[in-house]
PDB file of N, CA and C in Angstrom:
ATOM      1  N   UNK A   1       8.904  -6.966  16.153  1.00  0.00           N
ATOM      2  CA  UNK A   1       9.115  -7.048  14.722  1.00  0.00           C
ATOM      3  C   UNK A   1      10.356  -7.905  14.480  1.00  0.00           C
ATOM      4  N   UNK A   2      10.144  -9.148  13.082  1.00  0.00           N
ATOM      5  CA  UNK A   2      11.056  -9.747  13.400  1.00  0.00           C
ATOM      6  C   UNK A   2      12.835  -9.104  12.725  1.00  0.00           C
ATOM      7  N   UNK A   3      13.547  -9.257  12.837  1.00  0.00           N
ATOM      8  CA  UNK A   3      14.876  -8.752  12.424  1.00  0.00           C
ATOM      9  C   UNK A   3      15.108  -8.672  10.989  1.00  0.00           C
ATOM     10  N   UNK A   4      14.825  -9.331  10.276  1.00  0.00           N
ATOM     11  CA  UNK A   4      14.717  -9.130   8.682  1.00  0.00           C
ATOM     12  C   UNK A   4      13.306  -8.118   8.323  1.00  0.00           C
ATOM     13  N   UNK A   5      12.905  -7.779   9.289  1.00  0.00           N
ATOM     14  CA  UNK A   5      11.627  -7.008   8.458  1.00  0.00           C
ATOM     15  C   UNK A   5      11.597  -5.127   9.002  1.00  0.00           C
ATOM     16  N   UNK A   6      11.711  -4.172   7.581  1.00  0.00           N
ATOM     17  CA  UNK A   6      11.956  -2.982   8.040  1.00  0.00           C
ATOM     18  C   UNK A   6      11.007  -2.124   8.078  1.00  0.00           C
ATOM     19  N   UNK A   7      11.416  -1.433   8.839  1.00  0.00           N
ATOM     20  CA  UNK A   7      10.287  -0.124   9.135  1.00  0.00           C
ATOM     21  C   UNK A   7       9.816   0.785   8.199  1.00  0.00           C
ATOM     22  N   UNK A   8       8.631   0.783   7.519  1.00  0.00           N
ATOM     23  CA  UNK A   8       8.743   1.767   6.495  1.00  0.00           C
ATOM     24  C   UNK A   8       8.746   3.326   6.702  1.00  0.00           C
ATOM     25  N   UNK A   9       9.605   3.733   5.134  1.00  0.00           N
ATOM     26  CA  UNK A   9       9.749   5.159   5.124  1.00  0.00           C
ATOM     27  C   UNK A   9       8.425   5.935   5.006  1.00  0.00           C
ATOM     28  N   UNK A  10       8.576   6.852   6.057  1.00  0.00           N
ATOM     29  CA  UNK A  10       7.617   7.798   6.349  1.00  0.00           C
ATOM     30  C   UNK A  10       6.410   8.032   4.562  1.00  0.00           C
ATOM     31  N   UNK A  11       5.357   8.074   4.579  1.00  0.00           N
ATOM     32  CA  UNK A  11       4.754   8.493   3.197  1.00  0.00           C
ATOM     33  C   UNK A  11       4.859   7.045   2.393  1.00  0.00           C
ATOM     34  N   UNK A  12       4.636   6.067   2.369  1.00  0.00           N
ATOM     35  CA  UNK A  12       5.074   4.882   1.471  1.00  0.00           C
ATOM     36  C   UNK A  12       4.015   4.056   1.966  1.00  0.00           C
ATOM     37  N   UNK A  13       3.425   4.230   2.626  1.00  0.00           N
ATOM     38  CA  UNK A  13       1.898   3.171   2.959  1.00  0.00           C
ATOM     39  C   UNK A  13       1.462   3.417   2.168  1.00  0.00           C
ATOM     40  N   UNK A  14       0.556   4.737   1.974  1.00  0.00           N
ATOM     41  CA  UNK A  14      -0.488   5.340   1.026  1.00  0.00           C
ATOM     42  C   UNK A  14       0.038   4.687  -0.549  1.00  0.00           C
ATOM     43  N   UNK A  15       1.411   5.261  -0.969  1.00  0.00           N
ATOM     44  CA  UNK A  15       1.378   4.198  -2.411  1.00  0.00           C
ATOM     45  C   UNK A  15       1.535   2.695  -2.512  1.00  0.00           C
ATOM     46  N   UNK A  16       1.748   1.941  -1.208  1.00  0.00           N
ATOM     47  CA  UNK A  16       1.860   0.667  -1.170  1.00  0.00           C
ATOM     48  C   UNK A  16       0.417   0.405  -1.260  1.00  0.00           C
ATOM     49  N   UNK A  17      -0.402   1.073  -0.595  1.00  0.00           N
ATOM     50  CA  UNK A  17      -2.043   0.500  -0.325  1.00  0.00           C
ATOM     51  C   UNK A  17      -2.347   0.680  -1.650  1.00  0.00           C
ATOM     52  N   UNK A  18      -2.040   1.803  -2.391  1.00  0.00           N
ATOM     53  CA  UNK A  18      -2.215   2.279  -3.432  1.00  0.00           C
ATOM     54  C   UNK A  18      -1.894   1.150  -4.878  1.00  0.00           C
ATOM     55  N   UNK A  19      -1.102   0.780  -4.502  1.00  0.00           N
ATOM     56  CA  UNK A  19      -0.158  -0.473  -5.510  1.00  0.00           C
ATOM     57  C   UNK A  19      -1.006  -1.818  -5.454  1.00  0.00           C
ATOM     58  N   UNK A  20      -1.162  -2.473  -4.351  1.00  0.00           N
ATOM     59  CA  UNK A  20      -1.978  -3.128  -3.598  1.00  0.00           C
ATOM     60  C   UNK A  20      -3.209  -3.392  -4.464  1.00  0.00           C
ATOM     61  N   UNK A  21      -3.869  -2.601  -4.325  1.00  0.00           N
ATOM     62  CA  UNK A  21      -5.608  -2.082  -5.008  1.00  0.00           C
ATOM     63  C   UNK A  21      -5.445  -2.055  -6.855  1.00  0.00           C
ATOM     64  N   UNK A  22      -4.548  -2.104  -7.280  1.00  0.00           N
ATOM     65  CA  UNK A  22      -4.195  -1.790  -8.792  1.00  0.00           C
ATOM     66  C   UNK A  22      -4.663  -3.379  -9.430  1.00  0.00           C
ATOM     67  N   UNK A  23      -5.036  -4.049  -9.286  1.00  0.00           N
ATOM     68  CA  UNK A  23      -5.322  -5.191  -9.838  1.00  0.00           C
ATOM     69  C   UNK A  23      -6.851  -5.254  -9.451  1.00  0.00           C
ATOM     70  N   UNK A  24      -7.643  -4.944  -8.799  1.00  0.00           N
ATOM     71  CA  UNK A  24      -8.813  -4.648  -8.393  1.00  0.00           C
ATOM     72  C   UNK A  24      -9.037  -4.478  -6.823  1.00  0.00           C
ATOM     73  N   UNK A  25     -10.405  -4.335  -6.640  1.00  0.00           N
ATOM     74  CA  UNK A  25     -10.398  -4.480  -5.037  1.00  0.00           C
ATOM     75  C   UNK A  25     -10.156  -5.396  -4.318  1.00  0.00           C
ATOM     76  N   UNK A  26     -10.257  -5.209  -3.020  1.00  0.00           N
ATOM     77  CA  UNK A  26      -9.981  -6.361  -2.008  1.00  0.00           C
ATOM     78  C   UNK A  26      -9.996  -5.902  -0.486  1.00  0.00           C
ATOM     79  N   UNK A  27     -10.040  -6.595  -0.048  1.00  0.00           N
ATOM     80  CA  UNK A  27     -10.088  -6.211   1.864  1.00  0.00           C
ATOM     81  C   UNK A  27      -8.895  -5.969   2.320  1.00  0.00           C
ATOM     82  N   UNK A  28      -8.638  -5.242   3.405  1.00  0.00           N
ATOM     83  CA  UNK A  28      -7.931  -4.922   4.300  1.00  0.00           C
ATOM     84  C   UNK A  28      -6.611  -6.419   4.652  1.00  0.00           C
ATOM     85  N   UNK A  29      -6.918  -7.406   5.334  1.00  0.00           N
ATOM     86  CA  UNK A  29      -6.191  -8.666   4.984  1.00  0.00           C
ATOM     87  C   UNK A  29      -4.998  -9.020   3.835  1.00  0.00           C
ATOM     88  N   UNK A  30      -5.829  -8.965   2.994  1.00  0.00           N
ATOM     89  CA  UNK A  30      -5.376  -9.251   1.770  1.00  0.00           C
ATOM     90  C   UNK A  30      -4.683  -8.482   1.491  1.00  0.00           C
ATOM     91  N   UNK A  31      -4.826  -7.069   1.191  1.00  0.00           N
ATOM     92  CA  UNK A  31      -3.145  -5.671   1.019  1.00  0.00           C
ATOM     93  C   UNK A  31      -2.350  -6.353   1.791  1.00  0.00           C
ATOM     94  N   UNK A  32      -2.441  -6.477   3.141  1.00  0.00           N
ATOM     95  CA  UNK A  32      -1.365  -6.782   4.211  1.00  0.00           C
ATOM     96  C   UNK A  32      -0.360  -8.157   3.967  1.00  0.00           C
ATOM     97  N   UNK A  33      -1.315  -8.948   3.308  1.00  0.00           N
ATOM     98  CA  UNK A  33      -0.369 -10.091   3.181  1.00  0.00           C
ATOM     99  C   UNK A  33      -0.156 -10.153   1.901  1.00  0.00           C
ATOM    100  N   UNK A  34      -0.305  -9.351   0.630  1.00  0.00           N
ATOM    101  CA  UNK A  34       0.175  -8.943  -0.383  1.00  0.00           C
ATOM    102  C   UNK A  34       1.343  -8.302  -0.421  1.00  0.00           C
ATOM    103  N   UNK A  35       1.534  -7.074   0.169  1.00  0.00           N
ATOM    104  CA  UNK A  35       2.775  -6.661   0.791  1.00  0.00           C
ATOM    105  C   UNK A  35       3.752  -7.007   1.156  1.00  0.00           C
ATOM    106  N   UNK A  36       3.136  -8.220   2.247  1.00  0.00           N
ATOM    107  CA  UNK A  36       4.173  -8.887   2.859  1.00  0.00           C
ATOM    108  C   UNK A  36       5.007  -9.707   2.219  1.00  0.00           C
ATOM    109  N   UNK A  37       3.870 -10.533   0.924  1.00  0.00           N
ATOM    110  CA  UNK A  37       4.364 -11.649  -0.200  1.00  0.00           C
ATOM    111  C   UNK A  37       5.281 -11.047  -0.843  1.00  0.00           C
ATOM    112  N   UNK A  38       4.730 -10.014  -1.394  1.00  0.00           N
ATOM    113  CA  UNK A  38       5.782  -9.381  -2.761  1.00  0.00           C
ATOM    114  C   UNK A  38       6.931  -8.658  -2.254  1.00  0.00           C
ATOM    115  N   UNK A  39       7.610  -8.420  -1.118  1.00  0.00           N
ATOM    116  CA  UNK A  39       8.566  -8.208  -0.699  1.00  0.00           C
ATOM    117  C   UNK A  39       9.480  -8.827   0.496  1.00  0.00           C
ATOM    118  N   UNK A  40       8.619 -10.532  -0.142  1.00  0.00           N
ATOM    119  CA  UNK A  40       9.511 -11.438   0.561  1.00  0.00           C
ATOM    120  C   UNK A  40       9.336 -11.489   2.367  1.00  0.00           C
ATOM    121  N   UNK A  41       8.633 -10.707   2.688  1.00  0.00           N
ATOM    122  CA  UNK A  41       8.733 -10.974   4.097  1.00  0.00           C
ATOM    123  C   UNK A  41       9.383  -9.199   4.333  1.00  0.00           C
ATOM    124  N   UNK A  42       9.607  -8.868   3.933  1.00  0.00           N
ATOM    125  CA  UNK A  42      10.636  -7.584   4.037  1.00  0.00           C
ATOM    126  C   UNK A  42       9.653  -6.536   4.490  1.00  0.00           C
ATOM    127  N   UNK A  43       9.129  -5.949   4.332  1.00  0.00           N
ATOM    128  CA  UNK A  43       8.051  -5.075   4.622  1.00  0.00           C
ATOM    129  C   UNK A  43       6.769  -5.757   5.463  1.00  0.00           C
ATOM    130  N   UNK A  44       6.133  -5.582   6.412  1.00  0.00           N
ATOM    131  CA  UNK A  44       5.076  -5.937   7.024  1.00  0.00           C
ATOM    132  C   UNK A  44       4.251  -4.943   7.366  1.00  0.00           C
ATOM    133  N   UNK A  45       3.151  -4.502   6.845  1.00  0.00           N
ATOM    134  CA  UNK A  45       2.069  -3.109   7.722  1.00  0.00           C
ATOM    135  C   UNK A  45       1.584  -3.703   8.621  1.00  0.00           C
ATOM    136  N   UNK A  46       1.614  -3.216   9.692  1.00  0.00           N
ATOM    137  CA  UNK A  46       0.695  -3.165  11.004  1.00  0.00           C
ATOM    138  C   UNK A  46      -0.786  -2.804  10.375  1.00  0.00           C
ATOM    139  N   UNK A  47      -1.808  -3.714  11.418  1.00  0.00           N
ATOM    140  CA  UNK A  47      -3.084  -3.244  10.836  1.00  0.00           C
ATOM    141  C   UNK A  47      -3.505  -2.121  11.210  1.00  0.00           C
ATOM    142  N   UNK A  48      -3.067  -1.554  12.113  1.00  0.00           N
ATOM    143  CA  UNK A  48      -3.321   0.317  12.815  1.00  0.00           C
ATOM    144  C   UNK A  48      -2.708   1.092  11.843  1.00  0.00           C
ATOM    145  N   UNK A  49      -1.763   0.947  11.457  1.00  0.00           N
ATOM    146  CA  UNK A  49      -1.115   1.634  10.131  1.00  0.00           C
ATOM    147  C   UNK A  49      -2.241   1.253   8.595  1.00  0.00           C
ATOM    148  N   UNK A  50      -1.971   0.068   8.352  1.00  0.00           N
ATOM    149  CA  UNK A  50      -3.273  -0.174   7.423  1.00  0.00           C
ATOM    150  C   UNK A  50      -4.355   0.381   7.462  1.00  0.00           C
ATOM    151  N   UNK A  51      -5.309   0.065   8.559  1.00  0.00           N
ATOM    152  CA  UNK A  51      -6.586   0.935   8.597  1.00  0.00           C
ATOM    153  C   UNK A  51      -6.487   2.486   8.479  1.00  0.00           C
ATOM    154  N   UNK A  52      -5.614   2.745   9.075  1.00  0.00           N
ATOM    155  CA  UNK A  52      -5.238   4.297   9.507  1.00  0.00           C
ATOM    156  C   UNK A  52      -4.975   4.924   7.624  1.00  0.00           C
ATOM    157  N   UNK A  53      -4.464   3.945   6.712  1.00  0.00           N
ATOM    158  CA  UNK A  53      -3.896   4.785   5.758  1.00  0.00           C
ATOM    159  C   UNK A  53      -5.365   4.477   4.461  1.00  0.00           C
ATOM    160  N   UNK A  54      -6.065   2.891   4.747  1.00  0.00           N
ATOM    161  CA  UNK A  54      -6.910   3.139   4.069  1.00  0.00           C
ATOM    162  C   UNK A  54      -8.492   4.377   4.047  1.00  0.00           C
ATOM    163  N   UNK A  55      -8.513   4.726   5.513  1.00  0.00           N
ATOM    164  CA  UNK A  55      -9.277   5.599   6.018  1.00  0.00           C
ATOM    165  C   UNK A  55      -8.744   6.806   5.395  1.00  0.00           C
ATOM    166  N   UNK A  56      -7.564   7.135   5.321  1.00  0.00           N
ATOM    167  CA  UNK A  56      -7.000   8.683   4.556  1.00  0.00           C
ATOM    168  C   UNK A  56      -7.126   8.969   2.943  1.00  0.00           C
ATOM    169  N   UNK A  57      -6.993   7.359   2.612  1.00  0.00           N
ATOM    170  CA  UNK A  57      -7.027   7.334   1.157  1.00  0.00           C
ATOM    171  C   UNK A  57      -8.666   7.620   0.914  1.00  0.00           C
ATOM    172  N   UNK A  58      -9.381   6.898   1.139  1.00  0.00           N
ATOM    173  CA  UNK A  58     -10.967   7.028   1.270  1.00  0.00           C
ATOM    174  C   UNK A  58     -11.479   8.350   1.220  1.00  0.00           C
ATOM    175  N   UNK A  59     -10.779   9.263   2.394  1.00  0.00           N
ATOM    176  CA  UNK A  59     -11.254  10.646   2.526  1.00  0.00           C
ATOM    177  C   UNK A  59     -10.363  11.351   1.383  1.00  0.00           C
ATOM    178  N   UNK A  60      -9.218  11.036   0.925  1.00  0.00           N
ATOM    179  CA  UNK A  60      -9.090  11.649   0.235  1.00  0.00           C
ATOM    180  C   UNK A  60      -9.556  11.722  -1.364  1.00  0.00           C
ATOM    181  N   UNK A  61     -10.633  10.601  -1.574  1.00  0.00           N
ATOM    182  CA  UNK A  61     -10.879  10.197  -2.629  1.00  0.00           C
ATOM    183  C   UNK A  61     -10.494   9.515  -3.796  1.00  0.00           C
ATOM    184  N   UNK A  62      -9.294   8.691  -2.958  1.00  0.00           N
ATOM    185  CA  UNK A  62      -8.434   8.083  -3.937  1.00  0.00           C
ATOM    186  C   UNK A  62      -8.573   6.509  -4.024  1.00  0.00           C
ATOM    187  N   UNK A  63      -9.353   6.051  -2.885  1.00  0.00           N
ATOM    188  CA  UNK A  63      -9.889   4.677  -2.961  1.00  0.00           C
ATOM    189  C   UNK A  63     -11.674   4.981  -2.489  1.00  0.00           C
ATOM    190  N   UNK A  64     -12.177   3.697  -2.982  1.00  0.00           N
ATOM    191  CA  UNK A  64     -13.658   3.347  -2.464  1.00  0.00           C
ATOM    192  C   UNK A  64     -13.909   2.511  -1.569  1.00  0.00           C
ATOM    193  N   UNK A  65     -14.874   2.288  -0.857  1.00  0.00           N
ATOM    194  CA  UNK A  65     -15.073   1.242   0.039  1.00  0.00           C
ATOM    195  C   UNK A  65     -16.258   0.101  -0.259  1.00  0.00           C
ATOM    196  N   UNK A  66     -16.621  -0.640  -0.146  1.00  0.00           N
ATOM    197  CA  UNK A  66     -17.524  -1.555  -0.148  1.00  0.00           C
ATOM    198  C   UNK A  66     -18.088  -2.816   0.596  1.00  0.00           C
ATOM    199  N   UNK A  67     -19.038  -2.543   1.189  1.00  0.00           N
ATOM    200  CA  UNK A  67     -18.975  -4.387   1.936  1.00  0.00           C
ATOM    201  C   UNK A  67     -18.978  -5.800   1.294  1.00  0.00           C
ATOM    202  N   UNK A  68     -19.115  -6.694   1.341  1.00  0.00           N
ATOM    203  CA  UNK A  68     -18.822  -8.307   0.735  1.00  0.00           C
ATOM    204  C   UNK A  68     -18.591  -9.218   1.172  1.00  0.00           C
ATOM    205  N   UNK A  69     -17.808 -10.284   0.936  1.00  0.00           N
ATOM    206  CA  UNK A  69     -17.716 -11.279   1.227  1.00  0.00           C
ATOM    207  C   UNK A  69     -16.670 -12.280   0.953  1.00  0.00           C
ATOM    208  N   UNK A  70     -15.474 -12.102   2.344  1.00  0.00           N
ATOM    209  CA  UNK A  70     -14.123 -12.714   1.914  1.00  0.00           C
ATOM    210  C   UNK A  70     -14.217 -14.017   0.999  1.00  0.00           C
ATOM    211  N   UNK A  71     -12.416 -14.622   0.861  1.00  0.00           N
ATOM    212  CA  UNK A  71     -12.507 -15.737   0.428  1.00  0.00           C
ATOM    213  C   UNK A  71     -13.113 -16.799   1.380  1.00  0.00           C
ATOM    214  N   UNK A  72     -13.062 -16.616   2.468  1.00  0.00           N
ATOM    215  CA  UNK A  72     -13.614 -17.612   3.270  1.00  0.00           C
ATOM    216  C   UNK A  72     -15.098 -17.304   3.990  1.00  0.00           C
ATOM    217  N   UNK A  73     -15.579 -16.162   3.116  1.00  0.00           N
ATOM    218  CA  UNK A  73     -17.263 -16.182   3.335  1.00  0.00           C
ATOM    219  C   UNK A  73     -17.298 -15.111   4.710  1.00  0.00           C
ATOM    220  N   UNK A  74     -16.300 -15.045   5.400  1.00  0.00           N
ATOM    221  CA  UNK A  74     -16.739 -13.765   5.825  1.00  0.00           C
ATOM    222  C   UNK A  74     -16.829 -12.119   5.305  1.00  0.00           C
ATOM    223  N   UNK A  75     -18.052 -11.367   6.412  1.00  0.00           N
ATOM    224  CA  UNK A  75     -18.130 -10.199   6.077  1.00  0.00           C
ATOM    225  C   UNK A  75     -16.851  -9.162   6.285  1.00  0.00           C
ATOM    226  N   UNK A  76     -16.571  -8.420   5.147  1.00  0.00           N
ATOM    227  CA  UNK A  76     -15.471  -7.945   4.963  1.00  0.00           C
ATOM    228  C   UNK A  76     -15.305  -6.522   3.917  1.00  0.00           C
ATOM    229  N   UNK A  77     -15.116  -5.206   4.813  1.00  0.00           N
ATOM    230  CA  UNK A  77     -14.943  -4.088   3.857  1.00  0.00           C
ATOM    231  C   UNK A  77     -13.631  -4.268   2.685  1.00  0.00           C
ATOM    232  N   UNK A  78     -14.315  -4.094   1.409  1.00  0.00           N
ATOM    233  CA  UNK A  78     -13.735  -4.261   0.194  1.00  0.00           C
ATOM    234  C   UNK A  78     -12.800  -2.841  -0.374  1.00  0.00           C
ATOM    235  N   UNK A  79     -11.943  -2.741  -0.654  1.00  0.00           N
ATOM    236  CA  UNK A  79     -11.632  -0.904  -1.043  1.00  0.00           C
ATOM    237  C   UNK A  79     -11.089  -1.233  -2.954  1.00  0.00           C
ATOM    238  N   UNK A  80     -11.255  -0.396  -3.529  1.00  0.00           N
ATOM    239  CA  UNK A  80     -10.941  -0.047  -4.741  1.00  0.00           C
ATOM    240  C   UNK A  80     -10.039   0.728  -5.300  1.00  0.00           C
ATOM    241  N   UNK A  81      -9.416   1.027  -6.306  1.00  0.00           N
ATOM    242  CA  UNK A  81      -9.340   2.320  -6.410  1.00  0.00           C
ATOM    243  C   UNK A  81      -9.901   3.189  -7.687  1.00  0.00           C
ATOM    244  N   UNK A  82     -10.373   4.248  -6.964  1.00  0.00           N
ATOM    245  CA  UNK A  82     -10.703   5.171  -7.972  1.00  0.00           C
ATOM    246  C   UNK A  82      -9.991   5.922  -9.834  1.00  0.00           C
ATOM    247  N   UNK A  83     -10.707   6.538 -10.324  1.00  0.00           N
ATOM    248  CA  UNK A  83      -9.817   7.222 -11.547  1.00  0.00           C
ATOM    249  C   UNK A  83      -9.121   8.186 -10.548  1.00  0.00           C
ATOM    250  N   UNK A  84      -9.161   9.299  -9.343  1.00  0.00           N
ATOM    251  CA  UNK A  84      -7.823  10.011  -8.662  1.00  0.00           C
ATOM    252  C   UNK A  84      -7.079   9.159  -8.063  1.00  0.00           C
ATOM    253  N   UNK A  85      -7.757   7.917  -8.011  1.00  0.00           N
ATOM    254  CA  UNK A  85      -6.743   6.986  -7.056  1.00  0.00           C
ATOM    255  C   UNK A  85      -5.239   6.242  -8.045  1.00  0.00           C
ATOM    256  N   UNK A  86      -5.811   6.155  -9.202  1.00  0.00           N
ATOM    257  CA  UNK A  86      -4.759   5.343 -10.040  1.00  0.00           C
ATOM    258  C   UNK A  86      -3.876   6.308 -10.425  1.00  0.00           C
ATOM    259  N   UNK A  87      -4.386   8.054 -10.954  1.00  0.00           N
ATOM    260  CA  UNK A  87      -3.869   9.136 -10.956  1.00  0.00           C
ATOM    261  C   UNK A  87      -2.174   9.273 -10.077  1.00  0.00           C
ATOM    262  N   UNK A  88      -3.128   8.961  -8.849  1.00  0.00           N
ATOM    263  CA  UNK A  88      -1.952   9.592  -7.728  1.00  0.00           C
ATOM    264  C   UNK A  88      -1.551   8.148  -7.606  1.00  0.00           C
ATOM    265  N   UNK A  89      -1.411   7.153  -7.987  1.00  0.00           N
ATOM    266  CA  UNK A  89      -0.519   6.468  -7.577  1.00  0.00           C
ATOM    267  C   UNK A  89       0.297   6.379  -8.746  1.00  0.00           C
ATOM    268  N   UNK A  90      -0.160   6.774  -9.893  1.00  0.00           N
ATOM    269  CA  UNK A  90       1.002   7.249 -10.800  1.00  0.00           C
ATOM    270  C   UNK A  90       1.981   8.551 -10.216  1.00  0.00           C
ATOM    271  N   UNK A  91       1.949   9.337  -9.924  1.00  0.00           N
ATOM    272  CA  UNK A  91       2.208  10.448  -9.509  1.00  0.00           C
ATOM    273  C   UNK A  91       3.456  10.436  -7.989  1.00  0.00           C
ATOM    274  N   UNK A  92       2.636   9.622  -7.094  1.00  0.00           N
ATOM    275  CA  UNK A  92       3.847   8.692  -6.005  1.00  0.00           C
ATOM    276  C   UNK A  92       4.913   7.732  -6.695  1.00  0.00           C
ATOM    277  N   UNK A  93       4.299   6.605  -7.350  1.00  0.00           N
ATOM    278  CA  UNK A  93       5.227   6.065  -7.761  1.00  0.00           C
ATOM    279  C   UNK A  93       6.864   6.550  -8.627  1.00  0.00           C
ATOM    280  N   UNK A  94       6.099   7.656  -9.079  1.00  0.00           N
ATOM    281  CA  UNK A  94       7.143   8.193 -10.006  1.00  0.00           C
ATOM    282  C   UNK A  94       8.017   9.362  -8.954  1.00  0.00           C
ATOM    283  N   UNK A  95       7.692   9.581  -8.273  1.00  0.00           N
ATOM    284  CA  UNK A  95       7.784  10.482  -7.136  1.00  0.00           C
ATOM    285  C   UNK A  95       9.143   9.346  -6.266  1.00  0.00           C
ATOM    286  N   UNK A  96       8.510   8.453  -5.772  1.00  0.00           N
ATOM    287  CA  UNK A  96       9.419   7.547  -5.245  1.00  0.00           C
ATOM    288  C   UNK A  96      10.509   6.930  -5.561  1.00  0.00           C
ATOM    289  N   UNK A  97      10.447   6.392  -7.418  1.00  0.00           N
ATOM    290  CA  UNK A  97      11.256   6.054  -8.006  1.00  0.00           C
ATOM    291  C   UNK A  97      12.543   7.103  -7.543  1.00  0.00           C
ATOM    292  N   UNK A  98      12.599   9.059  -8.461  1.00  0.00           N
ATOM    293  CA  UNK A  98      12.867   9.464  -8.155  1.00  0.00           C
ATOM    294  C   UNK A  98      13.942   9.919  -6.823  1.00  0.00           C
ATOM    295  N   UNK A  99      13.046   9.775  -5.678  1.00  0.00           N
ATOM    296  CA  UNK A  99      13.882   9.704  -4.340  1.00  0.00           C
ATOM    297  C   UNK A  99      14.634   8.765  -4.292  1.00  0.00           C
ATOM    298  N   UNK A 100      13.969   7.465  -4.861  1.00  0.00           N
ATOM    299  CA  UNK A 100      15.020   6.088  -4.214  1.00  0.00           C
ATOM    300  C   UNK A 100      16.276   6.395  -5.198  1.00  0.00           C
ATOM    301  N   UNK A 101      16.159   6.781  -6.865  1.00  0.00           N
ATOM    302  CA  UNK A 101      17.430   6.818  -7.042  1.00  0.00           C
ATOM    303  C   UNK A 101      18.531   8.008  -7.015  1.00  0.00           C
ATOM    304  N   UNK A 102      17.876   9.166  -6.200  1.00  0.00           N
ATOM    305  CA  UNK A 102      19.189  10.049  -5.743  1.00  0.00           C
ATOM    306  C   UNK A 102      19.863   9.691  -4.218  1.00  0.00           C
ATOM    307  N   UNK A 103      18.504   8.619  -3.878  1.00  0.00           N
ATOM    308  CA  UNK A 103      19.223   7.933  -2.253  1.00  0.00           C
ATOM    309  C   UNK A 103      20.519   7.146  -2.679  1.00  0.00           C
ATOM    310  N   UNK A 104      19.785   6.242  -3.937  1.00  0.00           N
ATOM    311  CA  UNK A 104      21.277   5.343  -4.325  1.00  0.00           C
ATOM    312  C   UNK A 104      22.315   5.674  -5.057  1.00  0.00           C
ATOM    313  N   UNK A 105      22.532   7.393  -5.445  1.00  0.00           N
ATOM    314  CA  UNK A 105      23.213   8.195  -5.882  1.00  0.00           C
ATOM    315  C   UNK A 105      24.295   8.493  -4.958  1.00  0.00           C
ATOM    316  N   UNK A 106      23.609   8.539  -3.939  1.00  0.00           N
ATOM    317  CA  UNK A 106      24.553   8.829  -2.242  1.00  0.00           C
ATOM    318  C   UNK A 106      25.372   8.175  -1.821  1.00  0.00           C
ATOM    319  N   UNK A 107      24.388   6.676  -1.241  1.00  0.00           N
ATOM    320  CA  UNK A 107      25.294   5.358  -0.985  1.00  0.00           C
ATOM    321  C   UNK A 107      25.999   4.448  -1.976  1.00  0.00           C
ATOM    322  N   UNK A 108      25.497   4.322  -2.836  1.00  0.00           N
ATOM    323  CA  UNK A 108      26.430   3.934  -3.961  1.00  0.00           C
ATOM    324  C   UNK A 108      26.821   4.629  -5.291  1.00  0.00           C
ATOM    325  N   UNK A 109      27.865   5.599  -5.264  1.00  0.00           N
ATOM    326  CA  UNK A 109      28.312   6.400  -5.976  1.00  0.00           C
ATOM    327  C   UNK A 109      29.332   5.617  -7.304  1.00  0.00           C
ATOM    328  N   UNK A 110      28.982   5.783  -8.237  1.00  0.00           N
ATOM    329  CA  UNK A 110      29.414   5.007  -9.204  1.00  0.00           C
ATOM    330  C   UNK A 110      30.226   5.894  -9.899  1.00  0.00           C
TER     331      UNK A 110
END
């Protein structure tokens, strides 16, 4: 992993995949290098982590799956998200906000 890029906090895939999917569906690929874009390089998912978290979301009923057809014409599972899926990523997000600002309550005490 390269030196500018950090390890994510435990629980933060699921609303990243989650965040990800909020503009419509898309493949597996595409979250990953969405991620990667919108935080500059800073965050990177592994695809074992990826698969691993879209498979949990799925069972948990918070995304859909679908087959199709990438931008470049290959075959490619599509995921969505559901009405519990947008639910709970309201619900994390606000959840996270939360944590991040009593973390920056800690380290930067104003």
């Amino acid at each position: 992993m390269p030196r500018h890029q950090l390890t994510m906090i435990q629980g933060t895939v699921d609303m990243l995949i989650l965040h990800a999917l909020q503009s419509g569906p898309t493949h597996g690929y595409a979250v990953t290098r969405w991620i990667r874009e919108r935080t500059g390089g800073t965050l990177a998912l592994e695809d074992a982590a990826l698969y691993q978290g879209l498979h949990r979301l799925e069972a948990r009923g918070w995304i859909d799956a679908a087959w199709g057809a990438s931008e470049n014409n290959r075959r490619a599972r599509f995921y969505g998200l559901t009405a519990a899926g947008r639910r709970q990523l309201k619900t994390e997000a606000e959840t996270f906000r939360r944590y991040a600002a009593a973390v920056f309550k800690v380290i930067d005490p104003s």
